[in-house]
PDB file of N, CA and C in Angstrom:
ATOM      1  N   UNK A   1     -14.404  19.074   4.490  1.00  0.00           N
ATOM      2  CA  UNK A   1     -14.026  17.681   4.282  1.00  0.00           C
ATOM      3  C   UNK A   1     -14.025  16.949   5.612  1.00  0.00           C
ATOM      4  N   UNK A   2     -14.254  15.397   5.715  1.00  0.00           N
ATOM      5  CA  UNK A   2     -14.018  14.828   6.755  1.00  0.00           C
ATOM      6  C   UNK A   2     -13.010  13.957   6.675  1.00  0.00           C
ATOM      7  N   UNK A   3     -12.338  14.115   7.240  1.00  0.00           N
ATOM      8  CA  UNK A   3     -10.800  14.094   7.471  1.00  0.00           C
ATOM      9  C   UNK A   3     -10.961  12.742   8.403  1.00  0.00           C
ATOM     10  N   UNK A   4     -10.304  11.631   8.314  1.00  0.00           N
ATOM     11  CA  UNK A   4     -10.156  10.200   9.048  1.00  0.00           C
ATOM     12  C   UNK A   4      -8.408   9.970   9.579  1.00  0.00           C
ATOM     13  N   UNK A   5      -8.558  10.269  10.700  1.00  0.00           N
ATOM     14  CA  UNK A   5      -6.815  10.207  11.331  1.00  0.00           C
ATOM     15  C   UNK A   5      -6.686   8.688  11.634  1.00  0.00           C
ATOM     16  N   UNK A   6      -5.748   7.787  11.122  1.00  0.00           N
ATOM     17  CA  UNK A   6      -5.582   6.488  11.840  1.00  0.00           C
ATOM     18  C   UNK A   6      -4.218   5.882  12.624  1.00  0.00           C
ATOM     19  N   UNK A   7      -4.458   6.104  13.478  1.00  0.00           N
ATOM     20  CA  UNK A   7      -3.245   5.735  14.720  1.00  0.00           C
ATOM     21  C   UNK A   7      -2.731   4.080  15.015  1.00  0.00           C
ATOM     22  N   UNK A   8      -1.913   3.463  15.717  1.00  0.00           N
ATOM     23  CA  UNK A   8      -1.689   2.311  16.160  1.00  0.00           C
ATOM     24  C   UNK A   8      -2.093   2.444  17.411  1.00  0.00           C
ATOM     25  N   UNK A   9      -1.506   3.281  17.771  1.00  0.00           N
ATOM     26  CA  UNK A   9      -1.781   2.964  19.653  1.00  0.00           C
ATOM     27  C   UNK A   9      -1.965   4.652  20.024  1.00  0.00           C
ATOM     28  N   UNK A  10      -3.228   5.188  20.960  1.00  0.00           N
ATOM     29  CA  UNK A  10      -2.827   6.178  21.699  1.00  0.00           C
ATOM     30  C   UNK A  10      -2.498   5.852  23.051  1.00  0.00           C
ATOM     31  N   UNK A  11      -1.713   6.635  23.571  1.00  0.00           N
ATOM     32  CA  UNK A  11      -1.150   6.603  25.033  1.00  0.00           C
ATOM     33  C   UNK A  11      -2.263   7.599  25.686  1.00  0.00           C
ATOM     34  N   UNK A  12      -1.580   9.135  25.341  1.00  0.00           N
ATOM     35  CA  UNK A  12      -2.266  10.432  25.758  1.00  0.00           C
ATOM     36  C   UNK A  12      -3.474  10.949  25.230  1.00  0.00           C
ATOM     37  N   UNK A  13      -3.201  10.800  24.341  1.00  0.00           N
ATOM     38  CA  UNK A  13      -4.353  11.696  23.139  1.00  0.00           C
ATOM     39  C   UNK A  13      -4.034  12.762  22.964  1.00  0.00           C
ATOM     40  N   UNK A  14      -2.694  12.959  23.534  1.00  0.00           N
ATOM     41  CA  UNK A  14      -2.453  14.477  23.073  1.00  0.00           C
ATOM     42  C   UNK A  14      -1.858  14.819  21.559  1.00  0.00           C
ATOM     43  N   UNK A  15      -1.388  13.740  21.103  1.00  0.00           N
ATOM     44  CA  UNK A  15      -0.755  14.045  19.473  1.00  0.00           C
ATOM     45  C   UNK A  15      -2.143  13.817  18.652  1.00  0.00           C
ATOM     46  N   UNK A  16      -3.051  13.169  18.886  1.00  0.00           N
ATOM     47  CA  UNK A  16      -4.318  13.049  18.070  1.00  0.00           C
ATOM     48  C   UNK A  16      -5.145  14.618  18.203  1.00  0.00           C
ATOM     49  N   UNK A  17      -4.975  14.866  19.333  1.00  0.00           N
ATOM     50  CA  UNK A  17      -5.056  16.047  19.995  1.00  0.00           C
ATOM     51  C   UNK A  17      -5.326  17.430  18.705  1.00  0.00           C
ATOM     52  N   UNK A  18      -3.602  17.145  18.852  1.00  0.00           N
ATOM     53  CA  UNK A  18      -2.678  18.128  18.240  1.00  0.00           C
ATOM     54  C   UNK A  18      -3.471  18.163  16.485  1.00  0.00           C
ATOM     55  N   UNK A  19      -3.392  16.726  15.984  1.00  0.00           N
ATOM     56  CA  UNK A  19      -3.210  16.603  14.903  1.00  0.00           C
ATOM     57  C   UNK A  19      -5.222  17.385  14.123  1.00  0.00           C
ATOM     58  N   UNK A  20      -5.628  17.093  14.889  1.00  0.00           N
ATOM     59  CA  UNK A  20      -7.347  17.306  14.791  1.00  0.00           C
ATOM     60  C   UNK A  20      -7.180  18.753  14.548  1.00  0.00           C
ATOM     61  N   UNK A  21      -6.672  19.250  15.402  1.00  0.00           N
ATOM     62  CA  UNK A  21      -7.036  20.834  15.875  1.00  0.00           C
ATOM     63  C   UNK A  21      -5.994  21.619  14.911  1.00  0.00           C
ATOM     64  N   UNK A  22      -4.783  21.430  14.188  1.00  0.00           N
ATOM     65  CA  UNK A  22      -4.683  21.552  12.630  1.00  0.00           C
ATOM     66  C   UNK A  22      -5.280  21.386  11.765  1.00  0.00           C
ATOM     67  N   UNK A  23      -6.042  20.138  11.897  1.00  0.00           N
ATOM     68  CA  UNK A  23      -6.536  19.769  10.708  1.00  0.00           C
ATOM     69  C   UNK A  23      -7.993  20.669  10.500  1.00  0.00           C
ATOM     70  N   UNK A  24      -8.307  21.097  11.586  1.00  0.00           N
ATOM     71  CA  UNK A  24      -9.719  21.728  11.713  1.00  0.00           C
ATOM     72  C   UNK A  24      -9.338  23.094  11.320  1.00  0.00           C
ATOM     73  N   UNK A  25      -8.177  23.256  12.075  1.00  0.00           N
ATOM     74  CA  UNK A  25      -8.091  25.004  11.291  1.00  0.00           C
ATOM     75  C   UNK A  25      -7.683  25.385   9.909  1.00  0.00           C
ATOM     76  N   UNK A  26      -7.153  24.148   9.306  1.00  0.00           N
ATOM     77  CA  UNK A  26      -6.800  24.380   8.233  1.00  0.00           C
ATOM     78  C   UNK A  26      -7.523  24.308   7.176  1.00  0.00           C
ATOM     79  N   UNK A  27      -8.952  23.822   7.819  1.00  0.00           N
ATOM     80  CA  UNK A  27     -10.436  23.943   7.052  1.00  0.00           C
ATOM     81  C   UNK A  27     -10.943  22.384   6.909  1.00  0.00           C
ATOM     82  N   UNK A  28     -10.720  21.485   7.497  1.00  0.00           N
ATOM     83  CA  UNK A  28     -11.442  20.481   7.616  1.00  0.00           C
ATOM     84  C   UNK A  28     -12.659  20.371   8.167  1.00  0.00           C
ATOM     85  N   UNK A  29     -13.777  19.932   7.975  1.00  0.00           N
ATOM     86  CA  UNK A  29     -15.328  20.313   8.879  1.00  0.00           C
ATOM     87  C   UNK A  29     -15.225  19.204   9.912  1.00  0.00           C
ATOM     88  N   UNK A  30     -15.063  18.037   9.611  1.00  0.00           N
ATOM     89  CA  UNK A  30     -14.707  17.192  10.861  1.00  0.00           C
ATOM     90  C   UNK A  30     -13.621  16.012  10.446  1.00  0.00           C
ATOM     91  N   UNK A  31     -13.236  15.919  11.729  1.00  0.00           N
ATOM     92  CA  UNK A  31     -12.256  14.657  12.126  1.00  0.00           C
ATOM     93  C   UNK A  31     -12.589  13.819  13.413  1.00  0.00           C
ATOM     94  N   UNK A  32     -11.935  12.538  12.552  1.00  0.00           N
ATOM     95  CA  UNK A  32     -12.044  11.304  13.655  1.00  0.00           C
ATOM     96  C   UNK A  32     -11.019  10.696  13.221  1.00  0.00           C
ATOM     97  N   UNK A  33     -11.107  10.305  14.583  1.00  0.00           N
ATOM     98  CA  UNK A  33      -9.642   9.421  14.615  1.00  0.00           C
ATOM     99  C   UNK A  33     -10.091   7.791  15.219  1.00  0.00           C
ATOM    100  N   UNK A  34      -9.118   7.025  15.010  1.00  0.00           N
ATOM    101  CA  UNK A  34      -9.263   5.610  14.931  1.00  0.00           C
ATOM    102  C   UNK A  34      -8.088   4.812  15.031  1.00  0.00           C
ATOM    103  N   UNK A  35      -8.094   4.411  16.100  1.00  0.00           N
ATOM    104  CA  UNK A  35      -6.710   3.887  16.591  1.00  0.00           C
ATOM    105  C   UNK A  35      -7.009   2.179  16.890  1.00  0.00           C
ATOM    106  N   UNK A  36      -6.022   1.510  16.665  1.00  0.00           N
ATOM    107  CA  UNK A  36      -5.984   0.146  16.912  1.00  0.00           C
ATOM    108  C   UNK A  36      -5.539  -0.068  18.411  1.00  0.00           C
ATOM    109  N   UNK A  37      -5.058   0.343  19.365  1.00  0.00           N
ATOM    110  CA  UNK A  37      -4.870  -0.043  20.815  1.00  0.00           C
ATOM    111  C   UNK A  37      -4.467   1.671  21.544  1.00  0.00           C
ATOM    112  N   UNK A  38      -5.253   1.121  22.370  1.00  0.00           N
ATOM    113  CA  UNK A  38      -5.294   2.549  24.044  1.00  0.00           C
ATOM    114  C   UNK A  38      -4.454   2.004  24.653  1.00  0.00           C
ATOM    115  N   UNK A  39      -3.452   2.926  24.845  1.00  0.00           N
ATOM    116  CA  UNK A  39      -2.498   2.489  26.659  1.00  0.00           C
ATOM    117  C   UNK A  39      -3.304   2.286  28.135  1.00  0.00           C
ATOM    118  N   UNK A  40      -3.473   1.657  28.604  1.00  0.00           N
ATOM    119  CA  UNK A  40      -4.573   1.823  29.827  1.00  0.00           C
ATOM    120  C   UNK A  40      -3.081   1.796  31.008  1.00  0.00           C
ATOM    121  N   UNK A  41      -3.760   2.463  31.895  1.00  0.00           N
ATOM    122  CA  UNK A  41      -3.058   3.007  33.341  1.00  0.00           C
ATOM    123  C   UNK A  41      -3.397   1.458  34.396  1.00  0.00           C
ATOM    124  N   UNK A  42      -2.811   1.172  35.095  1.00  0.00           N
ATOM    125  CA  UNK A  42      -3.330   0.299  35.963  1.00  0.00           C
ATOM    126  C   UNK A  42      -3.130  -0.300  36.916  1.00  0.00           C
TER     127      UNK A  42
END
């Protein structure tokens, strides 16, 4: 299955991270994710 993650904001990417790499082992064939705003550093 392709699995669609949708976020508000990533900061890290580490919880999208997280959430993919469950979702993949738990037998998803792919994921994407799609977020409405990036934290930028600056």
């Amino acid at each position: 299955a392709h699995i669609v993650l949708v976020d508000d904001l990533v900061t890290t990417g580490a919880t999208c991270h997280e959430a993919a790499r469950v979702l993949k082992r738990a037998g998803a064939a792919e994921v994407t994710v799609v977020a409405a705003g990036r934290t930028m550093r600056v």
